[in-house]
C-alpha atoms as a PDB file:
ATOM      1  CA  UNK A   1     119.256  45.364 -11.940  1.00  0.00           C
ATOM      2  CA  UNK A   2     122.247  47.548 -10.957  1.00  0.00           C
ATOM      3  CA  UNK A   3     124.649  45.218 -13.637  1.00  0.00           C
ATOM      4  CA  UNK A   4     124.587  46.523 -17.267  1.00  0.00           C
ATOM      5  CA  UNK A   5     124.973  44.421 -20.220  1.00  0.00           C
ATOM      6  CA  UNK A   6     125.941  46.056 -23.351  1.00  0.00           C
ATOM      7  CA  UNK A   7     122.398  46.000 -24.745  1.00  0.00           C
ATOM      8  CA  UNK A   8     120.978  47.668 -21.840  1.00  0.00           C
ATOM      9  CA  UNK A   9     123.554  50.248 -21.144  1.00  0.00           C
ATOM     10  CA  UNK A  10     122.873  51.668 -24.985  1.00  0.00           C
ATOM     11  CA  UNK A  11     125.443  50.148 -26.595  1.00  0.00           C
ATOM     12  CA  UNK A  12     126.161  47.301 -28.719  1.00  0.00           C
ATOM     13  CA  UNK A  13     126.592  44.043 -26.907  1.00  0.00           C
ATOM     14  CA  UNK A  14     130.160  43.062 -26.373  1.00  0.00           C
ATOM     15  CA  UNK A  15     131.090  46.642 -27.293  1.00  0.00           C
ATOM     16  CA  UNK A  16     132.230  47.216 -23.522  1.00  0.00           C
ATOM     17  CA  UNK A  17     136.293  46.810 -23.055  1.00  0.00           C
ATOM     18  CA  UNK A  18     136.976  43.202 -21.232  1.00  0.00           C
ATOM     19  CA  UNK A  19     137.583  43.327 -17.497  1.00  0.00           C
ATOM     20  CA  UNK A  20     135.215  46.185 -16.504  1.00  0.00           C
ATOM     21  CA  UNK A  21     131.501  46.482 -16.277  1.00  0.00           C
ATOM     22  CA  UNK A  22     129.716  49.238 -14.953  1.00  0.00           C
ATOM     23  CA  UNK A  23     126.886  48.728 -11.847  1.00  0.00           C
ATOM     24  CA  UNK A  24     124.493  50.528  -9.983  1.00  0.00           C
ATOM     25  CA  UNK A  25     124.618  53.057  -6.979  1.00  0.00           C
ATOM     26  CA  UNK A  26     127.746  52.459  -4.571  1.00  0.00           C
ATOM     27  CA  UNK A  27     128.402  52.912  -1.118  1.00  0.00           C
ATOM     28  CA  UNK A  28     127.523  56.023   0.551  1.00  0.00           C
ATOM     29  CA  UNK A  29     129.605  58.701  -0.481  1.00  0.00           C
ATOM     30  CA  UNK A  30     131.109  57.007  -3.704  1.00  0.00           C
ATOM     31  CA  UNK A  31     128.443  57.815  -5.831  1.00  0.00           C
ATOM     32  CA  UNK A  32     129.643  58.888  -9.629  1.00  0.00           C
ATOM     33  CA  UNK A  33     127.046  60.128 -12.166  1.00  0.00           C
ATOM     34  CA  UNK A  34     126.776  58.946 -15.238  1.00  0.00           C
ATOM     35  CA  UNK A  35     125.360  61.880 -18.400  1.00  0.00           C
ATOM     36  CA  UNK A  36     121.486  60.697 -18.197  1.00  0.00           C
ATOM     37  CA  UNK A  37     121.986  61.738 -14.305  1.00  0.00           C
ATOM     38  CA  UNK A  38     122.099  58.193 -13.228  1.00  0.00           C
ATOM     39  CA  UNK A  39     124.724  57.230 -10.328  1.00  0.00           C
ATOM     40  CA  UNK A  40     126.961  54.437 -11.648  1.00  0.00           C
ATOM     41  CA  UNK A  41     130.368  53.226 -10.516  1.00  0.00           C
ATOM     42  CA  UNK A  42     132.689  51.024 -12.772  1.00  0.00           C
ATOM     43  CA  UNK A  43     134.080  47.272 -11.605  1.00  0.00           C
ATOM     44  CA  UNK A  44     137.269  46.482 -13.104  1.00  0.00           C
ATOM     45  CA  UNK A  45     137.797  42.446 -12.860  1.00  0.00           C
ATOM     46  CA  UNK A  46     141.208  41.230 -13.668  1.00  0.00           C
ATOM     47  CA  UNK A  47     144.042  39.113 -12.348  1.00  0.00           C
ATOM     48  CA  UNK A  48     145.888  38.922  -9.220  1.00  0.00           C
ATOM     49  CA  UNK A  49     149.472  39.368 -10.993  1.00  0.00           C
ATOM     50  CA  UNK A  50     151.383  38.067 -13.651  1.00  0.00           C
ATOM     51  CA  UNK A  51     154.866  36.603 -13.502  1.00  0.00           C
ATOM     52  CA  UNK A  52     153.312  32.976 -13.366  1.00  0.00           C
ATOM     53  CA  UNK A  53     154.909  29.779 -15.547  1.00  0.00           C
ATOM     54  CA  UNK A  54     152.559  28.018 -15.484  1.00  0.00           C
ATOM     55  CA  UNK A  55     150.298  30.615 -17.351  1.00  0.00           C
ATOM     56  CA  UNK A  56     152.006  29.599 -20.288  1.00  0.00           C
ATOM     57  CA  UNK A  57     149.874  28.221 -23.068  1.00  0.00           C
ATOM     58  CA  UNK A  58     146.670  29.062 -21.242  1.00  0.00           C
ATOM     59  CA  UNK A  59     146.734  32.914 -20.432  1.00  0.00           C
ATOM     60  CA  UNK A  60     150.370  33.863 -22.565  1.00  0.00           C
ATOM     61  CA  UNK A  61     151.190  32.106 -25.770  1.00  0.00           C
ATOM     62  CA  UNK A  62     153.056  28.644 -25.388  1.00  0.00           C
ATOM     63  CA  UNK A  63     155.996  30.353 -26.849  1.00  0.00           C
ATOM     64  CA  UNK A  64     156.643  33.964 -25.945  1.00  0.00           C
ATOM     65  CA  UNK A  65     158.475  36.341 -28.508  1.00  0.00           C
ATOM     66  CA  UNK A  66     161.783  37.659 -27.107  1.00  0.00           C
ATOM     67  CA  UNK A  67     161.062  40.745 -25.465  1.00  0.00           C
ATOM     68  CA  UNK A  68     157.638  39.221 -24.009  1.00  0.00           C
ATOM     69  CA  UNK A  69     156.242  41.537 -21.417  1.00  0.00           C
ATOM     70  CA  UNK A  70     153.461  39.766 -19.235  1.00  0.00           C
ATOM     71  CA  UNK A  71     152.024  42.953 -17.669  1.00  0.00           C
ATOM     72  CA  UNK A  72     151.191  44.444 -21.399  1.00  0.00           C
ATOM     73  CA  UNK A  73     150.093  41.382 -22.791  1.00  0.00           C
ATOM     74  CA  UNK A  74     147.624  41.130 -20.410  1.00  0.00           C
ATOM     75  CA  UNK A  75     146.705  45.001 -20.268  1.00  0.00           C
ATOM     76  CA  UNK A  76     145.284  44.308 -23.554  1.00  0.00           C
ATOM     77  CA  UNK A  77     142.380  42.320 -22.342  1.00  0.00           C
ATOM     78  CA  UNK A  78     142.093  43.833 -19.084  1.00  0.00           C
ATOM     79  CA  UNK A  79     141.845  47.087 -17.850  1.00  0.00           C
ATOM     80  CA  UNK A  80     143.028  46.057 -14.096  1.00  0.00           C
ATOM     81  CA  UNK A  81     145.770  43.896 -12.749  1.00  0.00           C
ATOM     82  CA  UNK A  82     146.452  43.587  -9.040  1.00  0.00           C
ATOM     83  CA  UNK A  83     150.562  43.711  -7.630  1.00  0.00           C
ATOM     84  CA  UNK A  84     150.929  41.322  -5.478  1.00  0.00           C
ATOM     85  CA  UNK A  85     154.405  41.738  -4.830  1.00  0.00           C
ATOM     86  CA  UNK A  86     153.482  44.595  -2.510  1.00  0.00           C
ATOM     87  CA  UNK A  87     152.006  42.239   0.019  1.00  0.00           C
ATOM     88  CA  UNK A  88     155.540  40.909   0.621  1.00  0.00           C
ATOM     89  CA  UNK A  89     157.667  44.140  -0.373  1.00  0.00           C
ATOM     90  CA  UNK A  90     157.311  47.759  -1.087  1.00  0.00           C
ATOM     91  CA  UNK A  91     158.148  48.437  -4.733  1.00  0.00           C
ATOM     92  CA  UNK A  92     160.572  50.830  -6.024  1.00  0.00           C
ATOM     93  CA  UNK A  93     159.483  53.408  -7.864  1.00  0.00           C
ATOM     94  CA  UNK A  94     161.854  52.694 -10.694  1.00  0.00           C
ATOM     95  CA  UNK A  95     159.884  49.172 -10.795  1.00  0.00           C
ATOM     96  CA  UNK A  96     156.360  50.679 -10.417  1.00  0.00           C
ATOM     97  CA  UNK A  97     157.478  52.989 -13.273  1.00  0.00           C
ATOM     98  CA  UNK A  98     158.698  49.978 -15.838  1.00  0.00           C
ATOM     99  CA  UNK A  99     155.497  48.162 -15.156  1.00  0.00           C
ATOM    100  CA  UNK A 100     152.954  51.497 -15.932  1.00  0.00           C
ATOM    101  CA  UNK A 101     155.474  52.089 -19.149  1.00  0.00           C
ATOM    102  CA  UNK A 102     154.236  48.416 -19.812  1.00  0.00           C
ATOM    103  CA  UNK A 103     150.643  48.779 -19.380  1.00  0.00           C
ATOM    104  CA  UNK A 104     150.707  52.325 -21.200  1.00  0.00           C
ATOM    105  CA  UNK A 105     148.946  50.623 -24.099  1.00  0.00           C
ATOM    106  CA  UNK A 106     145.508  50.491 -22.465  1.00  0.00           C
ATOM    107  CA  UNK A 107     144.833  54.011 -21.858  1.00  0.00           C
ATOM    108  CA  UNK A 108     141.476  52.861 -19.559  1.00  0.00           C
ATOM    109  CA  UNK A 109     144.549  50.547 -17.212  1.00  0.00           C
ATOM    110  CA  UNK A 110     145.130  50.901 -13.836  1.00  0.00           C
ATOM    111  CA  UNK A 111     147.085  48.624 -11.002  1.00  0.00           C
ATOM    112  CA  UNK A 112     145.999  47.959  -7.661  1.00  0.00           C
ATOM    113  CA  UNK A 113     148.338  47.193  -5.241  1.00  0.00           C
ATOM    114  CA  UNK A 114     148.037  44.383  -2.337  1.00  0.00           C
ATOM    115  CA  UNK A 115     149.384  45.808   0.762  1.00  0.00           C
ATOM    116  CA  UNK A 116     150.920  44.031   3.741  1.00  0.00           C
ATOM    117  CA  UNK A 117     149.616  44.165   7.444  1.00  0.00           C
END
């Protein structure tokens, strides 16, 4: 089974940080190794952005502190968040910058960006 629990991947279950699980063999030519010499790749599972209102109460608290920053919040629980703003616009850097500042927290988080055609 190339999905792995935390009691078969030799650690305590629910040990493993939320949003990422680790699988099997991967494509040809994207093969990682893991330190018993097994080839493993990592799947990070996460949102598709952020800046919703209606996510209050349900993903954000029902009332946010002053200063509330979606992108950390969530960075907590997850170690991936996609940008969808990039499907519609590039970003400026300065903006990119603000929202990694943001996410800094989770030392294990990265964005992916949705791209336009």
């Amino acid at each position: 089974m190339p999905w792995k629990t935390g009691e078969d991947s030799g650690r305590e279950r629910g040990s493993r940080q939320a949003g990422s699980a680790e699988v099997g063999e991967g494509p040809k030519g994207m093969k990682g190794e893991s330190a018993e010499g097994r080839s493993t790749k990592e799947v990070r599972v996460g949102p598709a952005g952020w800046s919703y209102t209606d996510w209050a109460g349900i993903v954000y608290p029902a009332r946010k502190e002053k200063g509330f920053r979606e992108a950390e919040y969530l960075a907590r629980y997850f170690d991936v968040i996609e940008i969808n703003t990039t499907f519609y616009n590039p970003v400026r850097a300065e903006m990119a910058e603000r929202w990694a500042e943001q996410a800094g927290g989770n030392p294990r988080f990265q964005f992916t960006a949705k791209l336009w055609q």
